[in-house]
PDB file of N, CA and C in Angstrom:
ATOM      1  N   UNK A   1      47.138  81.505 111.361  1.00  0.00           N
ATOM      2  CA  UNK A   1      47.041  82.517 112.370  1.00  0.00           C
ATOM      3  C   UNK A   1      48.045  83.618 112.047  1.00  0.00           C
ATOM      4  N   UNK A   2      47.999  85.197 111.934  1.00  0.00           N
ATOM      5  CA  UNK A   2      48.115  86.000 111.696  1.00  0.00           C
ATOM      6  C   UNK A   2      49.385  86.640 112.745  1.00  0.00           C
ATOM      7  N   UNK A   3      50.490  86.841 112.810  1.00  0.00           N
ATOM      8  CA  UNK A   3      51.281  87.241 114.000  1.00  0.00           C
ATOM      9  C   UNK A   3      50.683  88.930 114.153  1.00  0.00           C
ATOM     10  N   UNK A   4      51.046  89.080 115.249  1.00  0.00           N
ATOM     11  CA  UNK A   4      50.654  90.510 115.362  1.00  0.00           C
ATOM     12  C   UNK A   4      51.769  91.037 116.381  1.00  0.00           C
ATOM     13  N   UNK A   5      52.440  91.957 115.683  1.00  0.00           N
ATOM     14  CA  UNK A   5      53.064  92.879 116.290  1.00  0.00           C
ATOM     15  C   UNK A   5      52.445  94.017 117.445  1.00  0.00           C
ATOM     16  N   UNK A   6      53.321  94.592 118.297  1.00  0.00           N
ATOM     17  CA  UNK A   6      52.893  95.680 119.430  1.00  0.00           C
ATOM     18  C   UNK A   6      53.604  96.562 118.001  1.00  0.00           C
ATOM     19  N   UNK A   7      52.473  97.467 118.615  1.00  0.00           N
ATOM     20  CA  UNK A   7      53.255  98.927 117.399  1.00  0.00           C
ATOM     21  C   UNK A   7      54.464  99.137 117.343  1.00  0.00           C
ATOM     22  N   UNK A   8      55.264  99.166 118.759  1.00  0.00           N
ATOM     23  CA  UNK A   8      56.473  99.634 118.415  1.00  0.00           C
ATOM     24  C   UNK A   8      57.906  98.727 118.374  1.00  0.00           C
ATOM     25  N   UNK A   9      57.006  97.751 117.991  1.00  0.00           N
ATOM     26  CA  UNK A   9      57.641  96.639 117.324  1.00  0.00           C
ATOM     27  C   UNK A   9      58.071  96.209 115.776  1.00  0.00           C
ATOM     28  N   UNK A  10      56.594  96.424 115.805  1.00  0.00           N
ATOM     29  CA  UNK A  10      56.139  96.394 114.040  1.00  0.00           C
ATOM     30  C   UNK A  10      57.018  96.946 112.807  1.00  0.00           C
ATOM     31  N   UNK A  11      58.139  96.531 112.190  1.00  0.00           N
ATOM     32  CA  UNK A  11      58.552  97.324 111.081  1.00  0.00           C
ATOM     33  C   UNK A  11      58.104  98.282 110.468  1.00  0.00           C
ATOM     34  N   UNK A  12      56.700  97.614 109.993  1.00  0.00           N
ATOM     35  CA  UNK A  12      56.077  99.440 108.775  1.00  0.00           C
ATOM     36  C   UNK A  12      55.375 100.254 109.806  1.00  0.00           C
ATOM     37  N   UNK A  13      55.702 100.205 111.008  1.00  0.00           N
ATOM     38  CA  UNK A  13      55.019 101.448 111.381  1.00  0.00           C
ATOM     39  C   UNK A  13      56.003 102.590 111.796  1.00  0.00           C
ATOM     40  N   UNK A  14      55.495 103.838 111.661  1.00  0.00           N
ATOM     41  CA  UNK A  14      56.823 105.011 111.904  1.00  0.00           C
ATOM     42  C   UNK A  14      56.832 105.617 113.066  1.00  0.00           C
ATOM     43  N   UNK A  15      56.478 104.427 114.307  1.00  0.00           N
ATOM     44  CA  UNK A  15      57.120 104.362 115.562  1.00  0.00           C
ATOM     45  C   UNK A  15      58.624 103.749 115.854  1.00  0.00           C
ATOM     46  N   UNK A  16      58.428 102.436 115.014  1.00  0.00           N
ATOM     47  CA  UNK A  16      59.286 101.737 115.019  1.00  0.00           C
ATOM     48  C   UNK A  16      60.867 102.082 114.019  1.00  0.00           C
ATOM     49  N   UNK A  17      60.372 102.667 112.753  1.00  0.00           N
ATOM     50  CA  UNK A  17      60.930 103.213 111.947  1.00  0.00           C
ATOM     51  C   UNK A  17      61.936 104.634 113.073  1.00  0.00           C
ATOM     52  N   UNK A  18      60.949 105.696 113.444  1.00  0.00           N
ATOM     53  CA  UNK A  18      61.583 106.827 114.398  1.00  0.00           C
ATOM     54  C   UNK A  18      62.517 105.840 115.578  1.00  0.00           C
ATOM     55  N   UNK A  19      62.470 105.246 115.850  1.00  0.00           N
ATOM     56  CA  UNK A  19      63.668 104.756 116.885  1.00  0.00           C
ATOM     57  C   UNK A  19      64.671 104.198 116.478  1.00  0.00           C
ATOM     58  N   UNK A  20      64.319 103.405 115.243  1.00  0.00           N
ATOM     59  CA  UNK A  20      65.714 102.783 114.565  1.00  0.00           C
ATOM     60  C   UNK A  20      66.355 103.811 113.449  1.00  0.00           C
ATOM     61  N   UNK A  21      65.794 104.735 113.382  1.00  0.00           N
ATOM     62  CA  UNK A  21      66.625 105.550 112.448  1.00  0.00           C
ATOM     63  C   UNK A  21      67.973 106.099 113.571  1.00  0.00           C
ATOM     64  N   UNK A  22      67.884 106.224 114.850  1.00  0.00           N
ATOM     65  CA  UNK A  22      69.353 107.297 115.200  1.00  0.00           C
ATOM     66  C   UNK A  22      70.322 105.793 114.911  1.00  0.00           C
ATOM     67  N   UNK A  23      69.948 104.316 115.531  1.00  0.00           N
ATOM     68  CA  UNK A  23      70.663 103.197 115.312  1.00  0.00           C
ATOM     69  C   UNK A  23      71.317 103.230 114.006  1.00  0.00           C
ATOM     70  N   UNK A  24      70.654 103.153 113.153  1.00  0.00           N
ATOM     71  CA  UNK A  24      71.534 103.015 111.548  1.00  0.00           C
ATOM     72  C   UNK A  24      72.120 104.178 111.265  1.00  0.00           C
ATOM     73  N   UNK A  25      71.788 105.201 111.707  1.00  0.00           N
ATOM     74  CA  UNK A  25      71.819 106.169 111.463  1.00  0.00           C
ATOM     75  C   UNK A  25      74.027 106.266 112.105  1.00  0.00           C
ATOM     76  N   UNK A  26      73.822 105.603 113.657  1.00  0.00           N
ATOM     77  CA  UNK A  26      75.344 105.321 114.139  1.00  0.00           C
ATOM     78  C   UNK A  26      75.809 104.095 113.531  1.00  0.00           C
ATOM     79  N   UNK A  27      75.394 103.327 112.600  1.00  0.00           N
ATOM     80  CA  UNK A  27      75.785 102.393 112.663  1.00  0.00           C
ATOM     81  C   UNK A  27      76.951 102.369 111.069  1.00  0.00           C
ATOM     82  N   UNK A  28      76.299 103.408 110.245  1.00  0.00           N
ATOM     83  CA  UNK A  28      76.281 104.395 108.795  1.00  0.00           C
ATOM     84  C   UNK A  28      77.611 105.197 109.400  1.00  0.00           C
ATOM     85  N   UNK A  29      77.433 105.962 110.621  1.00  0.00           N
ATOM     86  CA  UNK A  29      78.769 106.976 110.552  1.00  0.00           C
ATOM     87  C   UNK A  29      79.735 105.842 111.019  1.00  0.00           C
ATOM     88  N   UNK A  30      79.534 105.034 111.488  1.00  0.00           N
ATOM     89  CA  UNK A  30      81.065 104.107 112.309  1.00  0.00           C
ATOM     90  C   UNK A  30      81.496 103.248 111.063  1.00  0.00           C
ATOM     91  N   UNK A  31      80.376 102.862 110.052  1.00  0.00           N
ATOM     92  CA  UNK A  31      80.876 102.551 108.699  1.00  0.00           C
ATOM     93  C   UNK A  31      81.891 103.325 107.803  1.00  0.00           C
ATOM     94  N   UNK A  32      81.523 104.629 107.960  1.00  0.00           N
ATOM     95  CA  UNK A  32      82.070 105.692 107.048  1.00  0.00           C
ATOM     96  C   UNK A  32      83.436 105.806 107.662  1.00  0.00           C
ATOM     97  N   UNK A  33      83.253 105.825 109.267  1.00  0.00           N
ATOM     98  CA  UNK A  33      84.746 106.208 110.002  1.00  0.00           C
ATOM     99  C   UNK A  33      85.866 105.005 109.870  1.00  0.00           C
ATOM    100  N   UNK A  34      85.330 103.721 109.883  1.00  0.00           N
ATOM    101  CA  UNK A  34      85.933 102.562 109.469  1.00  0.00           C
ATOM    102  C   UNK A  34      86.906 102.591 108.063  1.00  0.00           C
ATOM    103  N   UNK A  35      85.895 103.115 107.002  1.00  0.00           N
ATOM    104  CA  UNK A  35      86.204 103.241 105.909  1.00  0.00           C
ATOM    105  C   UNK A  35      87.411 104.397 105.502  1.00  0.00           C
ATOM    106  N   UNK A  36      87.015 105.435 106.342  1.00  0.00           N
ATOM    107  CA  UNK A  36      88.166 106.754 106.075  1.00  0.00           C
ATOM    108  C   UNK A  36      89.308 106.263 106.828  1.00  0.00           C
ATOM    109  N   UNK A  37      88.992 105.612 108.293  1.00  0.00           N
ATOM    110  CA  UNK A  37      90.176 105.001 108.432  1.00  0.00           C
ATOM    111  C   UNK A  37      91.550 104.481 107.887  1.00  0.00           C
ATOM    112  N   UNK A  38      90.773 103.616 107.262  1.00  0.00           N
ATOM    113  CA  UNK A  38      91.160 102.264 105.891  1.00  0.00           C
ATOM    114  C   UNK A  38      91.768 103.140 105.407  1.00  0.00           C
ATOM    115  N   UNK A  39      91.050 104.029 104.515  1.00  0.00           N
ATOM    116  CA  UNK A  39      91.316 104.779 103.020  1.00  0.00           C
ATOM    117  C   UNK A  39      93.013 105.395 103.597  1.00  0.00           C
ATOM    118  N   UNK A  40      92.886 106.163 104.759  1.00  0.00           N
ATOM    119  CA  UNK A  40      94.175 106.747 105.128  1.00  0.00           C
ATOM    120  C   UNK A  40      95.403 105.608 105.470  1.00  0.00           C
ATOM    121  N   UNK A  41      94.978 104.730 106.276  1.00  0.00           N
ATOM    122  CA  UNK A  41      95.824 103.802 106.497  1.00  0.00           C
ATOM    123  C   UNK A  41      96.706 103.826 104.591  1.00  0.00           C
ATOM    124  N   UNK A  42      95.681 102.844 103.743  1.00  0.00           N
ATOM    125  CA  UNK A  42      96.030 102.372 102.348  1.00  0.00           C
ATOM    126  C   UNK A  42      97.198 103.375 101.898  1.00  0.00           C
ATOM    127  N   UNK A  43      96.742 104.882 101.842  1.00  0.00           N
ATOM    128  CA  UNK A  43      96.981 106.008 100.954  1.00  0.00           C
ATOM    129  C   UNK A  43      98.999 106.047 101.987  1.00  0.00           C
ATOM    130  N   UNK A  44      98.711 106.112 102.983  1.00  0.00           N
ATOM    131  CA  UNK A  44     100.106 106.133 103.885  1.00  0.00           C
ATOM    132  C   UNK A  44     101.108 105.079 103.606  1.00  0.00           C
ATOM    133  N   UNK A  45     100.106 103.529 103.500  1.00  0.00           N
ATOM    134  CA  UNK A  45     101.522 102.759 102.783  1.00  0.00           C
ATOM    135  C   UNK A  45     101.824 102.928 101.699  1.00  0.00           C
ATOM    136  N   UNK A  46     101.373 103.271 100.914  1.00  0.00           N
ATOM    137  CA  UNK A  46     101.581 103.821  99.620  1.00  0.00           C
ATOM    138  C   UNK A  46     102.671 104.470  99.125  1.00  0.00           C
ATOM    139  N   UNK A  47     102.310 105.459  99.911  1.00  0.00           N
ATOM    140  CA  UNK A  47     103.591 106.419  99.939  1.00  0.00           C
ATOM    141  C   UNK A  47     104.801 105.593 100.565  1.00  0.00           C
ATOM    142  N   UNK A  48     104.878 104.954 101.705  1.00  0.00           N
ATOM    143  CA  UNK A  48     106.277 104.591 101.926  1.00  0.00           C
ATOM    144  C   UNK A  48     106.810 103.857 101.232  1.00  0.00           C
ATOM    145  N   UNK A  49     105.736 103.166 100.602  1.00  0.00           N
ATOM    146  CA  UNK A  49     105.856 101.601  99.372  1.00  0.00           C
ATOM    147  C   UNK A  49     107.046 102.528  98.389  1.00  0.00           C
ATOM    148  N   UNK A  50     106.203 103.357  97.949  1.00  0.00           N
ATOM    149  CA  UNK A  50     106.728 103.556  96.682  1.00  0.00           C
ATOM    150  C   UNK A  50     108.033 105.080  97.053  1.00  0.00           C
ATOM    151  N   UNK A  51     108.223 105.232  98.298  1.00  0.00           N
ATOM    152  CA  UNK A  51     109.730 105.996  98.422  1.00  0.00           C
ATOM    153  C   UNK A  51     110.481 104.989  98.976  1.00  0.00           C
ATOM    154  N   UNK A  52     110.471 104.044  99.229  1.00  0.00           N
ATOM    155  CA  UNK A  52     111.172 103.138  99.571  1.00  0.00           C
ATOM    156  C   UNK A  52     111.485 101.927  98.905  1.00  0.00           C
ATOM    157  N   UNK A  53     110.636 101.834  98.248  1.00  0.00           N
ATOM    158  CA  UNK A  53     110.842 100.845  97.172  1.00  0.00           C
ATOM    159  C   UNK A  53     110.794 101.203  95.382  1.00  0.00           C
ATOM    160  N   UNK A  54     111.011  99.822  94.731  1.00  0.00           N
ATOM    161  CA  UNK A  54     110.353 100.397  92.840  1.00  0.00           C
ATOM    162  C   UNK A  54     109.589 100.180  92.442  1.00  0.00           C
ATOM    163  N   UNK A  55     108.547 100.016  94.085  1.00  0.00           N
ATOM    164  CA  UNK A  55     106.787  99.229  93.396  1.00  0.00           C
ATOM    165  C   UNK A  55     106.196 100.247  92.020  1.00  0.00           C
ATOM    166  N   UNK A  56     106.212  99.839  91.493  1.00  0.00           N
ATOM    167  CA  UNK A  56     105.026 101.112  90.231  1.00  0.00           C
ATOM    168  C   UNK A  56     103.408 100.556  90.405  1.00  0.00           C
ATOM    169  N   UNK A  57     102.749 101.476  89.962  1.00  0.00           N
ATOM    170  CA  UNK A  57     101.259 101.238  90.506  1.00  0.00           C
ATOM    171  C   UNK A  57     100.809 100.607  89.004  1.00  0.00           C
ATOM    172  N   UNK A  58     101.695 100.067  88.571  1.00  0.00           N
ATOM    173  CA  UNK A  58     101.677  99.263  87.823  1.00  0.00           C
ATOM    174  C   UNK A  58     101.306  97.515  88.209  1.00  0.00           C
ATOM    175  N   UNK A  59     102.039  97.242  89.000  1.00  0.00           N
ATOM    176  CA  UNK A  59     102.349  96.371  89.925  1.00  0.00           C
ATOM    177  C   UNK A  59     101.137  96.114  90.648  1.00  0.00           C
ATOM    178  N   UNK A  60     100.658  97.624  91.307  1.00  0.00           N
ATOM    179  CA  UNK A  60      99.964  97.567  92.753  1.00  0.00           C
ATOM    180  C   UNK A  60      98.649  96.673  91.565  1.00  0.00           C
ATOM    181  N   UNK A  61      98.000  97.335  90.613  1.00  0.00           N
ATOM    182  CA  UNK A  61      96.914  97.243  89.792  1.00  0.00           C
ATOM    183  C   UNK A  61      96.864  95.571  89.572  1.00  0.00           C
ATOM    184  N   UNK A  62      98.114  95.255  88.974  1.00  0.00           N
ATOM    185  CA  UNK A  62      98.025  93.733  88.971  1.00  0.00           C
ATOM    186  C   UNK A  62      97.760  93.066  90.220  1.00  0.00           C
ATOM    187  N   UNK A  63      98.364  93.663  91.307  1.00  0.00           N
ATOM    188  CA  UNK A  63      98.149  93.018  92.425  1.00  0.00           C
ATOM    189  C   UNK A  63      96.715  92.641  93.073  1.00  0.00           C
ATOM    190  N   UNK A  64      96.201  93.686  92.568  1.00  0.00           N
ATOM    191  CA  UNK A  64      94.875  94.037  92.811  1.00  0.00           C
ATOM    192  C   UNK A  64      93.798  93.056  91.975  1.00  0.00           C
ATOM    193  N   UNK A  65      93.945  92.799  90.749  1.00  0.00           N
ATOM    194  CA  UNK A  65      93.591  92.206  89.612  1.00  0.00           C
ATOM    195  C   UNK A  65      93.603  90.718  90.557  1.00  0.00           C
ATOM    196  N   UNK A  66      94.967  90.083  90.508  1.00  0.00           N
ATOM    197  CA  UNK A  66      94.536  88.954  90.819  1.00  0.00           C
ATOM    198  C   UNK A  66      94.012  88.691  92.236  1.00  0.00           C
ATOM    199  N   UNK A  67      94.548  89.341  93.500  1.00  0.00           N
ATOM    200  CA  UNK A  67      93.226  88.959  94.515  1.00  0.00           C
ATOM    201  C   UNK A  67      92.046  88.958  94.179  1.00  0.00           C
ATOM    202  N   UNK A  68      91.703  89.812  93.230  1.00  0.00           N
ATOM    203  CA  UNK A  68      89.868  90.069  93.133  1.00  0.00           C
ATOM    204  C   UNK A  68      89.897  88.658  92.253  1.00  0.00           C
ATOM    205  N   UNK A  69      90.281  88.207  91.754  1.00  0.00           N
ATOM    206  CA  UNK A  69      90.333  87.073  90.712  1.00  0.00           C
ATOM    207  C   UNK A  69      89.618  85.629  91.435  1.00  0.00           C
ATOM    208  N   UNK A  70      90.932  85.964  93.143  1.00  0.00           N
ATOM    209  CA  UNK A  70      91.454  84.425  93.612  1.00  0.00           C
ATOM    210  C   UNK A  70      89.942  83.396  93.860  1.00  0.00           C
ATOM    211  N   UNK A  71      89.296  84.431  94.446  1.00  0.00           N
ATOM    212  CA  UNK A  71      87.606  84.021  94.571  1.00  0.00           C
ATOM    213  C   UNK A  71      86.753  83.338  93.345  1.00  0.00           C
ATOM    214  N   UNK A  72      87.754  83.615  92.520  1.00  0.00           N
ATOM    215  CA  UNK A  72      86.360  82.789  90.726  1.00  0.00           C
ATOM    216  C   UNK A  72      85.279  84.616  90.177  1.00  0.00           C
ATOM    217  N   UNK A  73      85.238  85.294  91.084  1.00  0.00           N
ATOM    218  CA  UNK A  73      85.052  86.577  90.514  1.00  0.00           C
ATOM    219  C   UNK A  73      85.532  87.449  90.582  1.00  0.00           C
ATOM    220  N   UNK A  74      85.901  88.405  88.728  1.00  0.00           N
ATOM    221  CA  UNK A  74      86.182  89.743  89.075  1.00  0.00           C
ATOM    222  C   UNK A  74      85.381  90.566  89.462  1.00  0.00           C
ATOM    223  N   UNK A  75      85.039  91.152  90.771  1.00  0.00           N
ATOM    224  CA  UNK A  75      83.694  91.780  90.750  1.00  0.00           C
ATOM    225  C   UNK A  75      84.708  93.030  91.900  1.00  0.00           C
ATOM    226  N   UNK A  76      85.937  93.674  91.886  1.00  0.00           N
ATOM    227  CA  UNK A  76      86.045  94.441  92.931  1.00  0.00           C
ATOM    228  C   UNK A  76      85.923  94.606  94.454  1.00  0.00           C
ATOM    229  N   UNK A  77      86.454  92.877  94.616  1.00  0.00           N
ATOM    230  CA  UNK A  77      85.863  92.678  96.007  1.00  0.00           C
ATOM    231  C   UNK A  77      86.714  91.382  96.509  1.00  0.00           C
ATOM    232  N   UNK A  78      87.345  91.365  97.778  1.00  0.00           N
ATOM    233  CA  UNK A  78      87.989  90.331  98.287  1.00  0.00           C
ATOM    234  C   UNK A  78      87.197  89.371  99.084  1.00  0.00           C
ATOM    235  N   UNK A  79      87.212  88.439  98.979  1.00  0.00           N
ATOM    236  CA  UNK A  79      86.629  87.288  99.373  1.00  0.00           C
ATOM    237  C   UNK A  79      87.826  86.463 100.427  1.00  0.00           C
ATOM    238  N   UNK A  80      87.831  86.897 101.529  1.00  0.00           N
ATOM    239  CA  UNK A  80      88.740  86.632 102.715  1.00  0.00           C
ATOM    240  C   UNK A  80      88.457  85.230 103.163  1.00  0.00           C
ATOM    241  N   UNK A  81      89.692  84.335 103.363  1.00  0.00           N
ATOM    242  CA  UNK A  81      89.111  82.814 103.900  1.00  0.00           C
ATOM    243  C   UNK A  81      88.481  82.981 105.198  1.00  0.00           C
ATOM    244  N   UNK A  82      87.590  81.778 105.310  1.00  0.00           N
ATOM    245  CA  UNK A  82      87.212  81.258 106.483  1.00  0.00           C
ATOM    246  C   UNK A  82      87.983  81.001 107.262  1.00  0.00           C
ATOM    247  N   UNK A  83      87.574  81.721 108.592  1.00  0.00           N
ATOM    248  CA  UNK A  83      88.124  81.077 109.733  1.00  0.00           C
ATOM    249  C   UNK A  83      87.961  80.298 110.345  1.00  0.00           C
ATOM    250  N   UNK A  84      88.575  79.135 111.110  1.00  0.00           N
ATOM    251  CA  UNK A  84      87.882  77.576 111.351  1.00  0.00           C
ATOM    252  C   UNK A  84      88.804  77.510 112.753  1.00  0.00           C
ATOM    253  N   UNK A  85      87.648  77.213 113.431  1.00  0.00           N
ATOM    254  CA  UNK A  85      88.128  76.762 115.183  1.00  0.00           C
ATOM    255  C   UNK A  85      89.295  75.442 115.044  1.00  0.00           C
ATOM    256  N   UNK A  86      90.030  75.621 115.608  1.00  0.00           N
ATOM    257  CA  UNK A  86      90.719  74.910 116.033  1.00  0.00           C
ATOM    258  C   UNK A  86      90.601  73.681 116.730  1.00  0.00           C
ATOM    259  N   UNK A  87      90.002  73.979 117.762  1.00  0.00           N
ATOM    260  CA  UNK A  87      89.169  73.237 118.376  1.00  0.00           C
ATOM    261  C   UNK A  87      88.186  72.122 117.816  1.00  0.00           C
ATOM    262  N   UNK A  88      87.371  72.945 117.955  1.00  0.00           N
ATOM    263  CA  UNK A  88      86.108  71.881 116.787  1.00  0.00           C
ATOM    264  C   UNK A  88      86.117  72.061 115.467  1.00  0.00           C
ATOM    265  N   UNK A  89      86.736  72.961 114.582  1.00  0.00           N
ATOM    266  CA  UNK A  89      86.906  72.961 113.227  1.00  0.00           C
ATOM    267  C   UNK A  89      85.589  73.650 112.579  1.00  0.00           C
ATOM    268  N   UNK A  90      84.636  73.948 113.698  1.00  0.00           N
ATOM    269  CA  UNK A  90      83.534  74.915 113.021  1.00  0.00           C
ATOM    270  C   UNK A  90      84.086  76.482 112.885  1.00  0.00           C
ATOM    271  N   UNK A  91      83.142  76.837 112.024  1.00  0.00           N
ATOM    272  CA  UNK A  91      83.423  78.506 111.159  1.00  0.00           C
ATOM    273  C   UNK A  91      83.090  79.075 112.582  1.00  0.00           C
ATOM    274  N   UNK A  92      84.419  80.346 112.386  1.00  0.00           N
ATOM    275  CA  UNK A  92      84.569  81.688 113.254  1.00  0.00           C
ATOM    276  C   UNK A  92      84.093  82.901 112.732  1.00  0.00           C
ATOM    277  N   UNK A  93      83.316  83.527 113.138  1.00  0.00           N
ATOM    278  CA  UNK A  93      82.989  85.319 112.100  1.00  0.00           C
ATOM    279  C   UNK A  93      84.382  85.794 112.239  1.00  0.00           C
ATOM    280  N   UNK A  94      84.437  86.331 111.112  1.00  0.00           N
ATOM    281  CA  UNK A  94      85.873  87.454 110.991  1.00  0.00           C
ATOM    282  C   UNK A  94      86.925  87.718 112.043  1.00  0.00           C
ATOM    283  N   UNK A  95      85.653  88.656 112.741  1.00  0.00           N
ATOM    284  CA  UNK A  95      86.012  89.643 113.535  1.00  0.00           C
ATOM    285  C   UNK A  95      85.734  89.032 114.967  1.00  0.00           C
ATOM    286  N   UNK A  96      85.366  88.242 115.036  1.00  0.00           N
ATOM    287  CA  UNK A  96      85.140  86.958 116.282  1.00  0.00           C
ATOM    288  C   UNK A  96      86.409  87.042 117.015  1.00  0.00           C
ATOM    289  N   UNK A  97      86.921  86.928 118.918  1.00  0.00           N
ATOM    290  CA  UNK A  97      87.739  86.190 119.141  1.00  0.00           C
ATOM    291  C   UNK A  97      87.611  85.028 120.121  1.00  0.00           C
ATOM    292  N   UNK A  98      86.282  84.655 119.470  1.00  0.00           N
ATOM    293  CA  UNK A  98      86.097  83.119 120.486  1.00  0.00           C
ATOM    294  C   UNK A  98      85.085  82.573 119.457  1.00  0.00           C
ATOM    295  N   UNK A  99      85.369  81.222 119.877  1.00  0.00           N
ATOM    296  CA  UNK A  99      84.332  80.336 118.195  1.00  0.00           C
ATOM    297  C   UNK A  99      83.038  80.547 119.310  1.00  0.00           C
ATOM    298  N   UNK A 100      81.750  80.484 117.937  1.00  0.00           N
ATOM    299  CA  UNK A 100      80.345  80.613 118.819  1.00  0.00           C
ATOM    300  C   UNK A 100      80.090  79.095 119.261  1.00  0.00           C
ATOM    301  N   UNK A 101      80.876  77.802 119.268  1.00  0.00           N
ATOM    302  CA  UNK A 101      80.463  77.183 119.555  1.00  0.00           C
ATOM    303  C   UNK A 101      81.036  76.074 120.491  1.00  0.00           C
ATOM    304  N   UNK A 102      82.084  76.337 120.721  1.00  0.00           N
ATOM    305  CA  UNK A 102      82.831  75.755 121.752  1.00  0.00           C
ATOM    306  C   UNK A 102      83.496  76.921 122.758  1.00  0.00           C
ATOM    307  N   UNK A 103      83.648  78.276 122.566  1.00  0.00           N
ATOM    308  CA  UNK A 103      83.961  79.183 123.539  1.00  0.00           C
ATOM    309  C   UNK A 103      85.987  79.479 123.547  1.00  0.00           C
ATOM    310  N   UNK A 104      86.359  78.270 122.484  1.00  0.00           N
ATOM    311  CA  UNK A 104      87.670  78.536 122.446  1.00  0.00           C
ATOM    312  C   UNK A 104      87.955  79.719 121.620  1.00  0.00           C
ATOM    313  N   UNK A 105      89.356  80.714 122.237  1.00  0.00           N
ATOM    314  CA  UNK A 105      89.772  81.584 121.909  1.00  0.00           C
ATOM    315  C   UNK A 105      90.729  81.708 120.201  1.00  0.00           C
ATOM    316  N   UNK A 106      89.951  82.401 119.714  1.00  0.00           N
ATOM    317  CA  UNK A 106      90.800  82.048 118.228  1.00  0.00           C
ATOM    318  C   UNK A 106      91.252  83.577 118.027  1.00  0.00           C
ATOM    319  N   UNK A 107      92.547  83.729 117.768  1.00  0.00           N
ATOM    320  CA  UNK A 107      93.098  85.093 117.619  1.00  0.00           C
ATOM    321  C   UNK A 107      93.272  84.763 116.320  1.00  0.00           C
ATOM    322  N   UNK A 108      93.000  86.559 116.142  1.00  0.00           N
ATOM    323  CA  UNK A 108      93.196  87.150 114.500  1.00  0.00           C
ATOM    324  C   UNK A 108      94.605  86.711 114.123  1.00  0.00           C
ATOM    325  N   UNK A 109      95.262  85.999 113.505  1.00  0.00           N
ATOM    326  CA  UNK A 109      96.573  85.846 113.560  1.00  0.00           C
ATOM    327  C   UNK A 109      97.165  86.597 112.407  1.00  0.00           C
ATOM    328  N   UNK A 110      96.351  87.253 111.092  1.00  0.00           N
ATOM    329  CA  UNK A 110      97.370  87.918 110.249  1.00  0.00           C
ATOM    330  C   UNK A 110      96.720  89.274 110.348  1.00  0.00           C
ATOM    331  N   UNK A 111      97.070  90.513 109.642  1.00  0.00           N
ATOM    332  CA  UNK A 111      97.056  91.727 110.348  1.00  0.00           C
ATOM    333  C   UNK A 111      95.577  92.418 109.561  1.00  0.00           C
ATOM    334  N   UNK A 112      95.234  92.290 107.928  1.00  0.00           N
ATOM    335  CA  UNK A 112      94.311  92.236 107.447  1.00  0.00           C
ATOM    336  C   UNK A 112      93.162  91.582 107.935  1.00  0.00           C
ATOM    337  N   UNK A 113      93.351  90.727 108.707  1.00  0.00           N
ATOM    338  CA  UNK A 113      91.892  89.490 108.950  1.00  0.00           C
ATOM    339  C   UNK A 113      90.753  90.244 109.754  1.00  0.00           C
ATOM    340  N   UNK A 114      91.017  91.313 110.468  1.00  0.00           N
ATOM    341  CA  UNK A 114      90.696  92.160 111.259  1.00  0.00           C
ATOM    342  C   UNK A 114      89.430  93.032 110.761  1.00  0.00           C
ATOM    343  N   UNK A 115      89.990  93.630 109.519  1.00  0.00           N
ATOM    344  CA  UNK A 115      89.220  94.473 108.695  1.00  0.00           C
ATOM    345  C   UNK A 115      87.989  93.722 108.109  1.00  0.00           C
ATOM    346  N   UNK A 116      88.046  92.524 108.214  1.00  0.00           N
ATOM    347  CA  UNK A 116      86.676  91.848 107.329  1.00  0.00           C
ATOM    348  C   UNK A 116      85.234  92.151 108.536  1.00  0.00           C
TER     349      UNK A 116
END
């Protein structure tokens, strides 16, 4: 038996398409704003890193090298641990602050964990 969508339900039709475009469409700029965020945050410690300290971006590069490593791939990309309820010991999303399955409260506890 064949499912059948209402038109403006239906993925390939460009009813459905015209309404979800403004959605991605906000979903694309709060990505980008996330990201410029970030980028400024990064670029600001940077600077204090290195007037305040003798980091050389020598350093930073290695630093960089082996997180991307810690995962088993170099591929330009951090692979952040799992978060695990306390409670019941089942997986938390990232950005979660209650497990989906017991309702206990799990706070972000380090300051990066946030950003995933």
């Amino acid at each position: 038996m064949a499912i059948k969508f209402s038109s403006d339900k239906n993925p390939g039709t460009s009813s459905y398409k015209k309404k979800q475009a403004p959605d991605l469409q906000a979903q694309v700029y709060e990505l980008q704003s996330r990201l410029d965020r970030m980028a400024l945050t990064m670029t600001a410690m940077w600077e204090v890193l290195t007037k305040e300290t003798e980091i050389t971006e020598e350093q930073l590069m290695e630093k960089i090298n082996d997180l991307d490593i810690d995962d088993g791939v170099m591929d330009g990309k951090i692979d952040p641990e799992q978060r695990v309820c306390k409670q019941c010991g089942k997986p938390i999303k990232r950005r979660q602050l209650r497990c989906g399955y017991c309702e206990t409260f799990s706070p972000i506890e380090r300051p990066f964990d946030a950003l995933w």
